[in-house]
Protein backbone atom coordinates (compact mmCIF):
# COMPACT_ATOMS: atom_id res chain seq x y z
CA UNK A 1 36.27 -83.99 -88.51
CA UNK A 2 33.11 -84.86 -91.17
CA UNK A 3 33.60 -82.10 -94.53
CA UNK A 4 29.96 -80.79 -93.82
CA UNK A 5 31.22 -80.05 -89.87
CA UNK A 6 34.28 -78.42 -91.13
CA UNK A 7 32.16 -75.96 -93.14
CA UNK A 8 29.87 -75.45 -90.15
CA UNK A 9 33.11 -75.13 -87.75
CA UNK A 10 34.61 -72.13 -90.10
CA UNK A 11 31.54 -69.99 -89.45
CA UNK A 12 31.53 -70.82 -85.64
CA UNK A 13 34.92 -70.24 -85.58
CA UNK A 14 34.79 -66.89 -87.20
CA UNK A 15 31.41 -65.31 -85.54
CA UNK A 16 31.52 -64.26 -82.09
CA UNK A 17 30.27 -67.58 -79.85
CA UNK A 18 27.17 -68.93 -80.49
CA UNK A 19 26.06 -65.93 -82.62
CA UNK A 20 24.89 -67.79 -85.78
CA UNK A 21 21.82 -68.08 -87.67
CA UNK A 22 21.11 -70.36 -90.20
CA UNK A 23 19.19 -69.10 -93.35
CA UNK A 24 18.09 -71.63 -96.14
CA UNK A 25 18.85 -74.43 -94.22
CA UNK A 26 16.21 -76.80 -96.10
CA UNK A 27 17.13 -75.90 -99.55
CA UNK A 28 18.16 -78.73 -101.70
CA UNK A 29 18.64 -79.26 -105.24
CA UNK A 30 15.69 -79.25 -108.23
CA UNK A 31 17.50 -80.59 -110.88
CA UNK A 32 17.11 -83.93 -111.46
CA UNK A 33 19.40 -84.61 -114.70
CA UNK A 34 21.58 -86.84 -114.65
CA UNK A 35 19.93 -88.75 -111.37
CA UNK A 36 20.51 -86.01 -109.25
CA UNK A 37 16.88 -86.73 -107.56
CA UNK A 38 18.42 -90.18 -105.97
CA UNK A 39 21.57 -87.50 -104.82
CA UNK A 40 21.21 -86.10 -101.12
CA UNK A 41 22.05 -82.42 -101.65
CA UNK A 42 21.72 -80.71 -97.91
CA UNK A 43 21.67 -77.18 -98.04
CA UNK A 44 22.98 -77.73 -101.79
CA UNK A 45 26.33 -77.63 -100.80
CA UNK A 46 26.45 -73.99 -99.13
CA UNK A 47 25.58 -73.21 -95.72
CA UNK A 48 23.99 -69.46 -95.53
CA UNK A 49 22.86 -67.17 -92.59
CA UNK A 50 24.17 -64.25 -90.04
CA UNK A 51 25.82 -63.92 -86.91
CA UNK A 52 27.98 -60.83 -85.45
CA UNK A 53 31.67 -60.27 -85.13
CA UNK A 54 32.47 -58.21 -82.27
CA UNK A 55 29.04 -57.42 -81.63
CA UNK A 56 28.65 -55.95 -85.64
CA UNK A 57 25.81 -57.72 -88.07
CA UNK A 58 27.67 -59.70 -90.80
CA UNK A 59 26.09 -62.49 -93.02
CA UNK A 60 28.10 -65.45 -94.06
CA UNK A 61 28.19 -68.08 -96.32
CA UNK A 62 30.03 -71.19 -96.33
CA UNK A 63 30.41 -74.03 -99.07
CA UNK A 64 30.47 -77.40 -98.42
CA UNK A 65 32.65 -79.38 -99.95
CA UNK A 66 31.16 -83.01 -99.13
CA UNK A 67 27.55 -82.27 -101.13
CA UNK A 68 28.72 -82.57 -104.74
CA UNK A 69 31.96 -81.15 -104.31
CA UNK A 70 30.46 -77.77 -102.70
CA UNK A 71 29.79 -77.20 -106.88
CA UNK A 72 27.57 -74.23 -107.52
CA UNK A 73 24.52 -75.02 -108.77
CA UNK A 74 21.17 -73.41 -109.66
CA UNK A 75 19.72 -73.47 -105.76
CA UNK A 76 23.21 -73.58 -104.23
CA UNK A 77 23.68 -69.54 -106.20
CA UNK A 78 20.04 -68.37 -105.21
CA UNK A 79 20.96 -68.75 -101.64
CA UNK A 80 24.17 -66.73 -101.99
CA UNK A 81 22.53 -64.24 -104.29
CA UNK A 82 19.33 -63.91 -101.29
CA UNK A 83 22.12 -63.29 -98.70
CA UNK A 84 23.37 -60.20 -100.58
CA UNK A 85 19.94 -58.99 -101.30
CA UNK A 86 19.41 -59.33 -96.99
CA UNK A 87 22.87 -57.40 -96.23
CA UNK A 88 22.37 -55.09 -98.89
CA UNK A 89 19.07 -54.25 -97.43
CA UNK A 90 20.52 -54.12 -93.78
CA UNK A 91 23.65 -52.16 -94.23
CA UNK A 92 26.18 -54.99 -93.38
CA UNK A 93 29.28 -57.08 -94.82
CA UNK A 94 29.16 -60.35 -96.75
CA UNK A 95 31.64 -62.80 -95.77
CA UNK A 96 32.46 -66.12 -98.41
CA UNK A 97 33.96 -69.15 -97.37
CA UNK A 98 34.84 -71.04 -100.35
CA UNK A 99 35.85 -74.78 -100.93
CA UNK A 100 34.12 -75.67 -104.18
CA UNK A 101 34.60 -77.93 -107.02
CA UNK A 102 32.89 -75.17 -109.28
CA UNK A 103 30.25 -75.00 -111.59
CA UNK A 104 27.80 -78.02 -111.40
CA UNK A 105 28.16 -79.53 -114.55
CA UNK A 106 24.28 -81.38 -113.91
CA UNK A 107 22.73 -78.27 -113.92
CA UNK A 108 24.39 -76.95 -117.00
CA UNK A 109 22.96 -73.36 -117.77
CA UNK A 110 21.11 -72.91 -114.75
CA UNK A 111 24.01 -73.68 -112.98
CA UNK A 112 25.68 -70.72 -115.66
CA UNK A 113 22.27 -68.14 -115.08
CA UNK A 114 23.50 -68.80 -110.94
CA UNK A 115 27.22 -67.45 -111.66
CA UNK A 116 25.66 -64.32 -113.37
CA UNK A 117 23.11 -63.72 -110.60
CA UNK A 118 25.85 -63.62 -107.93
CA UNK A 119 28.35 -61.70 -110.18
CA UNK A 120 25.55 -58.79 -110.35
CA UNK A 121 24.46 -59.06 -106.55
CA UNK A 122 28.52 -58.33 -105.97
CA UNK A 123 28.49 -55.75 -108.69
CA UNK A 124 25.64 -53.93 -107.00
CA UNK A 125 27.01 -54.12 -103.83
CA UNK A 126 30.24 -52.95 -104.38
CA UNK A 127 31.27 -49.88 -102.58
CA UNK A 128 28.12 -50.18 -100.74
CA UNK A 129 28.69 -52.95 -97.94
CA UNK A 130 32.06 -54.43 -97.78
CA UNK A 131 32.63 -58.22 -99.60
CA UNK A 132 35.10 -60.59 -98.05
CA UNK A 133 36.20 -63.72 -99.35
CA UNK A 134 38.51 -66.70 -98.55
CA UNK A 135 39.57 -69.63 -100.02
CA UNK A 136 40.10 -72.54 -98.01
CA UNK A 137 39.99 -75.18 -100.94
CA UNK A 138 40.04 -75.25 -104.98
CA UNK A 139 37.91 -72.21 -106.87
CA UNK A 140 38.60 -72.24 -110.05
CA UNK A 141 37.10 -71.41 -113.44
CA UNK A 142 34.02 -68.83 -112.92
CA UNK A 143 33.80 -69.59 -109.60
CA UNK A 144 37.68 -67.38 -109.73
CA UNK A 145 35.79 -64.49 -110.25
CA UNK A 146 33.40 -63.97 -107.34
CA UNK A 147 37.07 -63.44 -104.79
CA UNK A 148 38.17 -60.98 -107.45
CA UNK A 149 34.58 -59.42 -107.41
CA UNK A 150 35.06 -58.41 -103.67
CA UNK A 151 36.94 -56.33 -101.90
CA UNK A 152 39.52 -58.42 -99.80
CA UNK A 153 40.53 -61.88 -100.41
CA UNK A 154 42.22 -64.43 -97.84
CA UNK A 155 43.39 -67.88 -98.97
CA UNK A 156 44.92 -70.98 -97.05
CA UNK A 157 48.36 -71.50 -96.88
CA UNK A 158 49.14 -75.01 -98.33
CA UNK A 159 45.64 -76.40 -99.60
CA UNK A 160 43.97 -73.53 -101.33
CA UNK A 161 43.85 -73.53 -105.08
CA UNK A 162 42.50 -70.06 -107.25
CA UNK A 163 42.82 -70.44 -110.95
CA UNK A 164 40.51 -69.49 -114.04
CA UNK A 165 42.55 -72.49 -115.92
CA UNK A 166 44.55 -75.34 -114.37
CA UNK A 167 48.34 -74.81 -114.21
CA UNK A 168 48.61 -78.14 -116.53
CA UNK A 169 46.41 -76.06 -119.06
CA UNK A 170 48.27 -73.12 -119.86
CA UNK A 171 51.25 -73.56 -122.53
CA UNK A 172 54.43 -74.12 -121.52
CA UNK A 173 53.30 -74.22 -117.94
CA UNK A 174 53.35 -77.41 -115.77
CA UNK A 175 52.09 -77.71 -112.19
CA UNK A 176 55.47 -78.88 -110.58
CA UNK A 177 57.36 -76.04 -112.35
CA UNK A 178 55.18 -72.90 -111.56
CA UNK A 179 51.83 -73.93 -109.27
CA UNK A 180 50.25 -70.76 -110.79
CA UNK A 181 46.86 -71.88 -108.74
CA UNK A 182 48.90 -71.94 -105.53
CA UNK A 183 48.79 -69.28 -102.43
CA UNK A 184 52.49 -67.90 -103.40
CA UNK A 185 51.54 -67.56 -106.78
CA UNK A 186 48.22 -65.25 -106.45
CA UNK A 187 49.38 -63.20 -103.37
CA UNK A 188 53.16 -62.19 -104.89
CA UNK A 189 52.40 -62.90 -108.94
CA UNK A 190 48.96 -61.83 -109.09
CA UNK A 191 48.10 -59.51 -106.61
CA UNK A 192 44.56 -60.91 -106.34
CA UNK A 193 45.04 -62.39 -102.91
CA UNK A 194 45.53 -59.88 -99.51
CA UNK A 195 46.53 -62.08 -96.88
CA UNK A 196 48.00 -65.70 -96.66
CA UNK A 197 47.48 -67.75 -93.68
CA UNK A 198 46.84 -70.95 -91.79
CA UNK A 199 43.05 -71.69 -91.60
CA UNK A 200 42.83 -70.36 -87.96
CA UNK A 201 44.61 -67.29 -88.92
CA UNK A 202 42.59 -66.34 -91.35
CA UNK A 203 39.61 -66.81 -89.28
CA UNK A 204 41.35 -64.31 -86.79
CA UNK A 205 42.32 -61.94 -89.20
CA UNK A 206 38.68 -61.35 -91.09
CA UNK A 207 37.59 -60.87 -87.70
CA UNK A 208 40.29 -57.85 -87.26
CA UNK A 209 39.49 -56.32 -90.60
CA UNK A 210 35.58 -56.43 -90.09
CA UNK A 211 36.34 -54.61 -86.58
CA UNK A 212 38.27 -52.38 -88.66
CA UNK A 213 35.88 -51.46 -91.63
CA UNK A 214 32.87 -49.68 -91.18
CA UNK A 215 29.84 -51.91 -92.05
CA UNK A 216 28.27 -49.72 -95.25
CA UNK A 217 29.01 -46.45 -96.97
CA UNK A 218 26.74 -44.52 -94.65
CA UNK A 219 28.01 -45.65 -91.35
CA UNK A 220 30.59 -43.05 -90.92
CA UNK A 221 34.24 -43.97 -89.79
CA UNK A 222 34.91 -46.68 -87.56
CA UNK A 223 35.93 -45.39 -84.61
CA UNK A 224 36.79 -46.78 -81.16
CA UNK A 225 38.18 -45.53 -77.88
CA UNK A 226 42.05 -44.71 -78.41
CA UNK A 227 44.10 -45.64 -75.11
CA UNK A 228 47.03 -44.54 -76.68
CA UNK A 229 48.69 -41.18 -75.77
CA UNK A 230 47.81 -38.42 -78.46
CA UNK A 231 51.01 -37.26 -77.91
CA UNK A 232 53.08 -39.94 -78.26
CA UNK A 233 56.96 -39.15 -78.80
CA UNK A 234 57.84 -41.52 -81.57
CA UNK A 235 61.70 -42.48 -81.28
CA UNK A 236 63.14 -43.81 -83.51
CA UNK A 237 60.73 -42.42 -86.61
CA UNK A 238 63.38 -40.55 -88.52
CA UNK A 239 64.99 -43.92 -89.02
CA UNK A 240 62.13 -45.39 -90.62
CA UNK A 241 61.91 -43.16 -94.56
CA UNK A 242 63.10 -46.64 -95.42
CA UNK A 243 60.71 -49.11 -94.50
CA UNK A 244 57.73 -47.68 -94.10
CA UNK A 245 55.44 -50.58 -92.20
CA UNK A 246 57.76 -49.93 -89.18
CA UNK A 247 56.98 -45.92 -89.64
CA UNK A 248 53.42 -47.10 -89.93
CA UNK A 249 53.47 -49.08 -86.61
CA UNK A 250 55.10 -46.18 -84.83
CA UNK A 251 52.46 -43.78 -85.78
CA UNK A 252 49.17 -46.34 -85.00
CA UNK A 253 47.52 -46.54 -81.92
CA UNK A 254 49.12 -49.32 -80.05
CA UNK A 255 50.91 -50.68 -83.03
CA UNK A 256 47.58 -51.44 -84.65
CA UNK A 257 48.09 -52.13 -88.26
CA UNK A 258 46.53 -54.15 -91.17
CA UNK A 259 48.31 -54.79 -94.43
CA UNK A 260 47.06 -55.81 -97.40
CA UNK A 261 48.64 -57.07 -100.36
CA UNK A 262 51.19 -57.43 -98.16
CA UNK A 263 53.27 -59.80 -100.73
CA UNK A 264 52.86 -57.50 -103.80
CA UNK A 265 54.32 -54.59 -105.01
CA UNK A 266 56.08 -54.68 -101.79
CA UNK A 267 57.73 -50.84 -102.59
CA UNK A 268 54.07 -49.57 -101.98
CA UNK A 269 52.32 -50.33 -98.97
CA UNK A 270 48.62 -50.20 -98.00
CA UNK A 271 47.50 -50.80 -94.61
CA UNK A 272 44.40 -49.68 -92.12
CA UNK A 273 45.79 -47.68 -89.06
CA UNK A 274 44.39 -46.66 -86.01
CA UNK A 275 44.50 -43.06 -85.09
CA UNK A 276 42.81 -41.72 -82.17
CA UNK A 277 40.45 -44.52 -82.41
CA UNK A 278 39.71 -43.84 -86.33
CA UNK A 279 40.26 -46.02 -89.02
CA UNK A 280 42.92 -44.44 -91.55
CA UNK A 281 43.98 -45.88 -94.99
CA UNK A 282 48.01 -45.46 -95.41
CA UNK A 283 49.72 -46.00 -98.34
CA UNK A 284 53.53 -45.52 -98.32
CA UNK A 285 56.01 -45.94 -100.47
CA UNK A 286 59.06 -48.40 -99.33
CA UNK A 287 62.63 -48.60 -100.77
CA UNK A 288 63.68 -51.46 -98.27
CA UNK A 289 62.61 -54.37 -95.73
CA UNK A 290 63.96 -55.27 -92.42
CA UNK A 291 63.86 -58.77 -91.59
CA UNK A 292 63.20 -60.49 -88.00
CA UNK A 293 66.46 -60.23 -87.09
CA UNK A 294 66.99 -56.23 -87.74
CA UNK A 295 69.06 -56.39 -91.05
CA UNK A 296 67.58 -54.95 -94.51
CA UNK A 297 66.82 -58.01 -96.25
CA UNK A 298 65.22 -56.59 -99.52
CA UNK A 299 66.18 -53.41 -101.36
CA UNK A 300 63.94 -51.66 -104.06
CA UNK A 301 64.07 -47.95 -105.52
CA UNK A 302 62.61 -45.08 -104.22
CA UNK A 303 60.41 -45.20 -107.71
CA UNK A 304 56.49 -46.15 -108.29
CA UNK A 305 56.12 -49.11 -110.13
CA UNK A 306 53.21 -50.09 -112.26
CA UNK A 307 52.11 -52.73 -109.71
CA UNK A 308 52.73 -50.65 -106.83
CA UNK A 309 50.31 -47.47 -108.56
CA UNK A 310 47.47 -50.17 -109.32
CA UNK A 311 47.27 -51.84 -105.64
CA UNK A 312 47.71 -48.01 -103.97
CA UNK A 313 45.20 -46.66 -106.60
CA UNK A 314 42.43 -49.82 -105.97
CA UNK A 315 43.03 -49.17 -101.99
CA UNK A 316 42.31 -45.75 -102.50
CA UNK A 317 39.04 -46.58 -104.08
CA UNK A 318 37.86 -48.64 -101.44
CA UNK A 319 38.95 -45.84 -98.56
CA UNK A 320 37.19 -43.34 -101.01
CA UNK A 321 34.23 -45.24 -101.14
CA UNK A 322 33.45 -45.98 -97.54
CA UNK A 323 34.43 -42.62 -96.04
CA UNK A 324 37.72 -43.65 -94.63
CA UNK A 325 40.26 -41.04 -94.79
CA UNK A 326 43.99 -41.54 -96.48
CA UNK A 327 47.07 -40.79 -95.01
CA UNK A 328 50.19 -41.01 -97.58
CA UNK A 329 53.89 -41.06 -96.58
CA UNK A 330 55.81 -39.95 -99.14
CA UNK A 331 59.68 -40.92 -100.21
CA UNK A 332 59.94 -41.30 -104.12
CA UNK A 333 62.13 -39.61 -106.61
CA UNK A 334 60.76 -40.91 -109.88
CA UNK A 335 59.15 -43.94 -111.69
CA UNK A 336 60.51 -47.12 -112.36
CA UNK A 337 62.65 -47.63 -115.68
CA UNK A 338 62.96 -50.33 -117.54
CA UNK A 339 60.98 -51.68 -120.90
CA UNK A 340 58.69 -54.13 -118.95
CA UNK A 341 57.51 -50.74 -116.71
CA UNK A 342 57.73 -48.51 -119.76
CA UNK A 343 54.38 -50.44 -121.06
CA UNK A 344 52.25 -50.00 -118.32
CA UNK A 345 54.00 -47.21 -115.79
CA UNK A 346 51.54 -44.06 -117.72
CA UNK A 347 48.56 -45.51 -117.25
CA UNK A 348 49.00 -47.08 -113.43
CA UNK A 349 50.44 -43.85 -112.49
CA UNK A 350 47.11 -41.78 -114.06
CA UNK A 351 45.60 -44.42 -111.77
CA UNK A 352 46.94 -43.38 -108.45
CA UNK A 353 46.63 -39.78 -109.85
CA UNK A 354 42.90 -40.26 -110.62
CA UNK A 355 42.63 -42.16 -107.04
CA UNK A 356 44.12 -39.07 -105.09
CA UNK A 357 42.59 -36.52 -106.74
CA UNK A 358 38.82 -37.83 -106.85
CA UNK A 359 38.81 -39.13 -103.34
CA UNK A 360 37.06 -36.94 -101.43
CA UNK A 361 37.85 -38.36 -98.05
CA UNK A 362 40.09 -36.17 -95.84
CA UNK A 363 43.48 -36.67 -97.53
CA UNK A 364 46.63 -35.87 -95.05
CA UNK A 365 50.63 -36.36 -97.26
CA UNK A 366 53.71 -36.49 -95.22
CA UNK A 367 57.22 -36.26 -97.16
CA UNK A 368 59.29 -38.30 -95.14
CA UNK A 369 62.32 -38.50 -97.47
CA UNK A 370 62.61 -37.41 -101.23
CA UNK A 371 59.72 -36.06 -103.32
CA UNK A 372 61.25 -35.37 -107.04
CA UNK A 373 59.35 -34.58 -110.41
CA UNK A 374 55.80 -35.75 -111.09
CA UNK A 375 56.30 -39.10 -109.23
CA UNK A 376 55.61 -36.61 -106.25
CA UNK A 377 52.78 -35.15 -107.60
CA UNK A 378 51.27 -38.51 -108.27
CA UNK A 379 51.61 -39.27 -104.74
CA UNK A 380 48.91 -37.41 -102.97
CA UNK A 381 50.53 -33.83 -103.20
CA UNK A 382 48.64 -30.66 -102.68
CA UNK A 383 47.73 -30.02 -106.30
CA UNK A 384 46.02 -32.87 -106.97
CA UNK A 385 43.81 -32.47 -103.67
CA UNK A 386 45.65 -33.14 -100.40
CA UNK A 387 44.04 -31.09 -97.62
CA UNK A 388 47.09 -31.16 -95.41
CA UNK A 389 50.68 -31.54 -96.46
CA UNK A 390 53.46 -32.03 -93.89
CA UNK A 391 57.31 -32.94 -94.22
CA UNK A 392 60.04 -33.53 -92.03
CA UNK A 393 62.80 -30.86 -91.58
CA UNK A 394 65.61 -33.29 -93.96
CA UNK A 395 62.66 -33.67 -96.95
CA UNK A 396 63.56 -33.24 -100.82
CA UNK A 397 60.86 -31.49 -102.64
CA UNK A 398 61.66 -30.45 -106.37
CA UNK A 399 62.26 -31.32 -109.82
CA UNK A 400 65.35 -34.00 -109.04
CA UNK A 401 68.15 -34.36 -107.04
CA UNK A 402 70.35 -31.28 -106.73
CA UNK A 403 73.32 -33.23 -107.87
CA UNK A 404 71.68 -34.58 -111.30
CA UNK A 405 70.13 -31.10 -111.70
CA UNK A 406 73.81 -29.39 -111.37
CA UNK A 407 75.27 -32.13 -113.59
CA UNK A 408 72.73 -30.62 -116.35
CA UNK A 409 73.07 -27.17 -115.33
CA UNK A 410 76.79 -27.05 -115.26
CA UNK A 411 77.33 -29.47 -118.33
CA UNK A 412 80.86 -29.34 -119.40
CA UNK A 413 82.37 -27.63 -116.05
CA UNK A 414 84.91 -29.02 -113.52
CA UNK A 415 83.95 -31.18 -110.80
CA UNK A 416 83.99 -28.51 -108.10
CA UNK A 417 81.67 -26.08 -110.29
CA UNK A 418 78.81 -28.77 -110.18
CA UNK A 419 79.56 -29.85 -106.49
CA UNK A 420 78.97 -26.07 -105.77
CA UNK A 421 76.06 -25.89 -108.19
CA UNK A 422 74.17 -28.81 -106.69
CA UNK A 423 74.85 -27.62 -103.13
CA UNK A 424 73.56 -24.18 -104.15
CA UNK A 425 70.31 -25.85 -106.05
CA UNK A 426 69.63 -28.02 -103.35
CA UNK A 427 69.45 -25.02 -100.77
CA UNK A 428 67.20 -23.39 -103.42
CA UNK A 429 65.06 -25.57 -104.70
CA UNK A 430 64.51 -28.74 -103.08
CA UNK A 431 64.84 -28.12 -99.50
CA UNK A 432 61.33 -28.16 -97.58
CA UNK A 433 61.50 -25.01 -96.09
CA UNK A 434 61.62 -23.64 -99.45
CA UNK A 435 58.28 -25.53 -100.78
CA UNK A 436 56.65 -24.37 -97.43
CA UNK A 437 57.48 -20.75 -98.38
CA UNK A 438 55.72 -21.41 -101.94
CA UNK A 439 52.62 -22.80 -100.48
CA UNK A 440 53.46 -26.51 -100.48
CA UNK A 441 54.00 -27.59 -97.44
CA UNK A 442 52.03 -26.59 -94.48
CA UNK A 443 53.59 -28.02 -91.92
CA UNK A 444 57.35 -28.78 -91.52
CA UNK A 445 57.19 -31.49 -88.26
CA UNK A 446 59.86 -33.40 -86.39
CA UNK A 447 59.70 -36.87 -87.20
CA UNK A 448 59.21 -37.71 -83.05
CA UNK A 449 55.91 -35.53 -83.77
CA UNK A 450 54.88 -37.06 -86.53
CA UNK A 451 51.51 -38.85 -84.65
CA UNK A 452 50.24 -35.60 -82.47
CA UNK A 453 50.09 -33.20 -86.18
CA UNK A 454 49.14 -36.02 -87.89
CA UNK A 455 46.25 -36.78 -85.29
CA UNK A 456 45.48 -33.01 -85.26
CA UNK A 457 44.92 -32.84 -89.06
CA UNK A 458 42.43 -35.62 -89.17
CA UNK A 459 40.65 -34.32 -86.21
CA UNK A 460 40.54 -30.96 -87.81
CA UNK A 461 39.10 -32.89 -90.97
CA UNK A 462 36.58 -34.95 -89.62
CA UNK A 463 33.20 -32.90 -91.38
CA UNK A 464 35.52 -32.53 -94.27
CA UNK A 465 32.73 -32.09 -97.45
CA UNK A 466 33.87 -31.59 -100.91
CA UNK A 467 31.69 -31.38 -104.03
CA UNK A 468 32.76 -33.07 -107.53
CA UNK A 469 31.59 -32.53 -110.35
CA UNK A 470 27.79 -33.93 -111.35
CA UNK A 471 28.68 -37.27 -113.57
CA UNK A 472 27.86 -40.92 -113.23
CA UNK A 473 31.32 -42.01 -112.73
CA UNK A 474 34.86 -41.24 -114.20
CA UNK A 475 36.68 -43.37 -116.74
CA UNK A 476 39.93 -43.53 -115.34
């Protein structure tokens, strides 16, 4: 298989058969520095056009490595800029498949003034259409930033390199010892990359998120016919306050669910759902992971971490800004502690605060285990906006534990003093009944009925419309 075929057979691969068209196709190069004029440059080294993925308008560009490296020059940008100007026009989602050697040193500045124009085109377009990126070869330097610039970003496995500087560049850092460029690195380290995958996967998986995502800001939810039963008894649900993607799985039509960031911050998850046929944003928190073979095989604390506020809070953006409604399962009972979180935890928590509160989506929270102090609050609880808050009969709603509040309460007594204190706080004070009489909770739900209220709620909130206050955008 040629290079220039390979870049062709990604965007056959990924449109629905025989769906493409070509835009561009005659573009070369103008430069002729550096004898560029005696250099074939088809296409300049990025294949452009539109095709449809499950029937959907989506435009698509591809780079190809065998004309100069796929390098972005001054030609090679103005096609990629004119493809966001089309989809922008047209409502629909831009698609990059990158294998590029970067900027094309030839063309110098113009090959600079090309960066800029598509940084802007993604700038504008942001929260508009929905920008999806993968990385099937090196993109590195500037060329780094256009994958950050969009919304989701896939790389390959094994062969994929992101950077802004080499490994072998940055001090004290060598390739062999930490491939900071590598897959691993940007998915688990970074938190830049969504999904990791074998070239064909991806392919498969971009399709199932574009089926997923409505195709601009105006188009309303995405919604498809739900075969599932409404109703559906969910055994085994209590079980799952733990590890939340299996909860997740329970509650989505037929099991449908798509993670992302699925290697970082792994205590918060954010995944689209199906529910009823609607696309729902989740984002859970997770104190543990079960493995293949049934057995927990990582641990964390019921606590929000800085990473874990920052990917829930940019999620929350994105479901915010394309009218996708958020559904929160909640199970946290403070924020991390330790001197590395101490520097960041404030302001990543006032992130997912500020996310919750000025989404105007309709926003659903279910406490599914403990909810303690203003970790709780942070998490999508009534007074910062949630339009329906549920918990399950066993929930913990409150300051903190009853037994760490009777060990402050009843400082200096006898063991059986607190014991009776905590029971007697507990009963009190953190039970959900008790924040259900307050005002709350509005719904206390079995955890087998978790999908049928959940269902109900969204239904019920489906010409949800909320006013903010008249600004051109928070600073948060």
């Amino acid at each position: 298989m040629s290079t220039t075929s390979q870049a062709s057979q990604r965007i056959a691969a990924l449109l629905d058969e025989n769906s493409f068209v070509e835009i561009g196709a005659q573009v070369t190069a103008r430069s002729t520095d550096f004898n560029l004029k005696q250099t074939e440059t088809p296409s300049d080294g990025v294949i452009t056009g539109y095709g449809v993925i499950g029937g959907s308008l989506v435009y698509v560009y591809s780079q190809d490595a065998s004309v100069l490296g796929g390098s972005v020059g001054e030609m090679h940008a103005r096609k990629i800029a004119n493809l966001y100007d089309l989809a922008l026009k047209m409502g629909a989602p831009v698609i990059g498949l990158i294998e590029s050697a970067g900027l094309r040193l030839q063309e110098a500045t113009d090959a600079l003034n090309g960066f800029g124009e598509i940084y802007k085109k993604q700038a504008l377009c942001s929260g508009v259409i929905p920008q999806i990126t993968a990385i099937f070869g090196s993109c590195g330097g500037g060329l780094a930033l256009i994958p950050t610039l969009t919304d989701f970003t896939f790389m390959e496995e094994k062969k994929a390199k992101l950077f802004v500087n080499a490994p072998n560049a940055l001090e004290g850092n060598e390739i062999s010892r930490c491939d900071t460029s590598a897959a691993a690195f940007q998915s688990k380290e970074a938190g830049i990359v969504d999904v990791v995958a074998a070239e064909g996967d991806i392919l498969a998986k971009i399709r199932e998120l574009v089926c997923m995502l409505p195709a601009n800001n105006e188009d309303g939810v995405a919604i498809e016919e739900c075969v599932d039963d409404l109703n559906r008894a969910l055994e085994g649900m209590a079980g799952c306050a733990g590890d939340t993607s299996i909860a997740l799985s329970l509650l989505s039509d037929s099991g449908a669910v798509f993670e992302v960031k699925e290697n970082y911050a792994k205590e918060m998850i954010t995944a689209f759902i199906k529910l009823n046929g609607v696309t729902v944003g989740a984002v859970a928190n997770r104190s543990e992971v079960y493995g293949e073979d049934g057995k927990v095989g990582e641990k964390f604390d019921a606590a929000l971490t800085p990473a874990g506020c920052e990917k829930a809070a940019g999620f929350i953006n994105f479901c915010d800004a394309f009218d996708i409604p958020v559904l929160s399962l909640t199970n946290v009972k403070g924020f991390k502690a330790d001197k590395e979180s101490e520097k960041k935890i404030a302001r990543a928590a006032a992130k997912l605060t500020y996310a919750f509160a000025n989404a105007t989506v309709p926003k659903v929270n279910l406490i599914i285990g403990q909810a303690f102090g203003s970790a709780y609050v942070a998490m999508n609880s009534k007074a910062i906006g949630a339009d329906i808050t549920m918990a399950w009969p066993e929930a913990q709603i409150g300051t903190m534990d009853g037994k760490l509040a009777a060990k402050i309460i009843c400082d200096g007594q006898g063991a059986e003093a607190i014991e009776k204190c905590a029971a007697e706080y507990a009963a009190l004070q953190t039970g959900a009944a008790n924040a259900a009489k307050r005002g709350y909770v509005d719904q206390i739900v079995e955890p087998e009925d978790t999908r049928k209220y959940v269902i109900g709620a969204f239904e019920m909130l489906l010409s949800k419309q909320e006013e903010r206050p008249a600004k051109k955008h928070g600073t948060v």
